[in-house]
Protein backbone atom coordinates (compact mmCIF):
# COMPACT_ATOMS: atom_id res chain seq x y z
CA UNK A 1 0.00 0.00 0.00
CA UNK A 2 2.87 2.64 0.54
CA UNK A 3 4.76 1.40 -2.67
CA UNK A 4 1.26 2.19 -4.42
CA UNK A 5 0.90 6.21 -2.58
CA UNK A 6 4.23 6.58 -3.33
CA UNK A 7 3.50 5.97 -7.18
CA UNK A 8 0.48 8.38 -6.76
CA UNK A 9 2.60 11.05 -5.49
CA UNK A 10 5.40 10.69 -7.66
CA UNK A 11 3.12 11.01 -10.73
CA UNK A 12 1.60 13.91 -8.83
CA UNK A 13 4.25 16.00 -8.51
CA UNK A 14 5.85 15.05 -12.10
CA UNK A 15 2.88 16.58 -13.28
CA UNK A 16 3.02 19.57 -11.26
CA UNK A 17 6.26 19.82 -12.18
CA UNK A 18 5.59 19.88 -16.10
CA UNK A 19 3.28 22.36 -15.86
CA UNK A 20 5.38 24.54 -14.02
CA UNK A 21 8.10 24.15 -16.58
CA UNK A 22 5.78 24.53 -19.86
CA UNK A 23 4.39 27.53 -18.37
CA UNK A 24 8.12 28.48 -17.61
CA UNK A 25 9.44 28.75 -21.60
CA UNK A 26 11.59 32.19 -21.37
CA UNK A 27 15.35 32.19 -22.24
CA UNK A 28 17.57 32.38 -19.00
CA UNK A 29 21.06 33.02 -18.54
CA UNK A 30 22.82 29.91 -16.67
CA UNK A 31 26.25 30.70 -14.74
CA UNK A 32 28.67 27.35 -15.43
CA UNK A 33 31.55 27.46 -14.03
CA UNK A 34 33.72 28.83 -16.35
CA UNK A 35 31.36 30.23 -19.21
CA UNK A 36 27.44 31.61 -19.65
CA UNK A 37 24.53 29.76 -21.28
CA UNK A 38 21.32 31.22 -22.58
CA UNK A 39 18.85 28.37 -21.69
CA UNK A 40 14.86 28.03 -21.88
CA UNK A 41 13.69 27.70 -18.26
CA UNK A 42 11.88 24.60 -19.41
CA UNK A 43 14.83 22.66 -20.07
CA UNK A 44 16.78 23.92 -16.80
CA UNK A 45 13.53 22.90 -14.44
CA UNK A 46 13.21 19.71 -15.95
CA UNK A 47 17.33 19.12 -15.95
CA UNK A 48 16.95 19.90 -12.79
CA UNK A 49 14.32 17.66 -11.57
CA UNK A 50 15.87 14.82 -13.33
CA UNK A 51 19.24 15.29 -12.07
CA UNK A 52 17.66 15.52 -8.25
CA UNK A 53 15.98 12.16 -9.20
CA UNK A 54 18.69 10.83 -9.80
CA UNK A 55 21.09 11.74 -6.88
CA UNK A 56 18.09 10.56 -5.00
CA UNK A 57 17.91 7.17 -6.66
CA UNK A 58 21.31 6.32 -6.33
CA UNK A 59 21.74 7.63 -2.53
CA UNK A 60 18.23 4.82 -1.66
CA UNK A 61 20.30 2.49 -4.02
CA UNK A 62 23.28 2.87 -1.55
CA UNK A 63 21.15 2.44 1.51
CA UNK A 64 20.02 -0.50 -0.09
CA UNK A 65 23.15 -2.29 -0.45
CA UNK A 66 24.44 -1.32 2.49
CA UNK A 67 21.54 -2.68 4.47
CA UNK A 68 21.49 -6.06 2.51
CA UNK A 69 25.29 -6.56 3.48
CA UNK A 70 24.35 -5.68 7.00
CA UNK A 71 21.29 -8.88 6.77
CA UNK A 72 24.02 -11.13 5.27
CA UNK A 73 26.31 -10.75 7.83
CA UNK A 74 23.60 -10.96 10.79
CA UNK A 75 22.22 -14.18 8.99
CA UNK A 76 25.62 -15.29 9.14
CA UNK A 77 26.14 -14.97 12.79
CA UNK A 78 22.84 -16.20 13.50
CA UNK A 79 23.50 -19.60 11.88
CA UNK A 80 26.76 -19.34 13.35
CA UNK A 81 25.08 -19.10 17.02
CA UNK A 82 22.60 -21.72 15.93
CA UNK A 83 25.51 -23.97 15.09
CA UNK A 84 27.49 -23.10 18.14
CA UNK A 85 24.25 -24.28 20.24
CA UNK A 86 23.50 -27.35 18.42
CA UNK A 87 27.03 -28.77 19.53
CA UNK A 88 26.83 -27.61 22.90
CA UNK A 89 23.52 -28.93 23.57
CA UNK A 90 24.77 -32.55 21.56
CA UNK A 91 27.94 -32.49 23.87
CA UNK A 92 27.50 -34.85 26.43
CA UNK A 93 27.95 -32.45 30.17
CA UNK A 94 30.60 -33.64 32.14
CA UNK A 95 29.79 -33.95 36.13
CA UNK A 96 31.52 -31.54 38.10
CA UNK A 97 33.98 -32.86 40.61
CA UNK A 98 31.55 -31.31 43.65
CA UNK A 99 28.89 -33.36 42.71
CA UNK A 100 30.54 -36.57 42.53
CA UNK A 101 31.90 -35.60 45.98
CA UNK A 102 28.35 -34.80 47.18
CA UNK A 103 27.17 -38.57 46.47
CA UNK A 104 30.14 -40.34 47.30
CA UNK A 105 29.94 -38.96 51.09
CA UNK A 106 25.98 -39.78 50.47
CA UNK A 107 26.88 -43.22 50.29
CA UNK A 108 28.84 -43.63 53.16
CA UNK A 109 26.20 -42.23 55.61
CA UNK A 110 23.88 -44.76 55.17
């Protein structure tokens, strides 16, 4: 359901911003760097918008990978631990010296 509102609002505002930028046709003067560009505001909104898209695409791509990595590795540990308990709980518990004293001197009172 918030994939699908998502969708809704992106469409939304792609539409609000193509209105904005047809309505927006007039030559504008772009500082580069280095040099000066007469541009239609059309084209520099809609550059614009694509190029913020973008950076935002790849920065939730990022996230993305980083936070699979972080499952695999916590997956990994888990069946690690799960491992790590399976022998431990198939290993066979030694008797501790006290309690073999306890029953020994058990024994002898009777």
């Amino acid at each position: 359901m918030k994939a699908q509102w998502m969708l809704i609002l992106t469409l939304i505002f792609a539409l609000i911003t193509a209105i904005f930028a047809v309505i927006n046709v007039d030559p504008v003067r772009v500082n580069f760097l280095v040099t000066q560009a007469d541009i239609p505001l059309i084209l520099v909104v809609l550059g614009s918008t694509l190029l913020g898209g973008l950076i935002a695409s790849l920065l939730g791509m990022l996230r993305q990978f980083k936070l699979k990595r972080t499952i695999r590795q916590l997956e990994k540990r888990v069946s690690e631990l799960e491992r790590e308990q399976a022998e431990s709980a198939a290993a066979p518990v030694p008797a501790s010296p006290d309690s073999q004293g306890t029953a020994a001197r058990g024994t002898e009172n009777v």
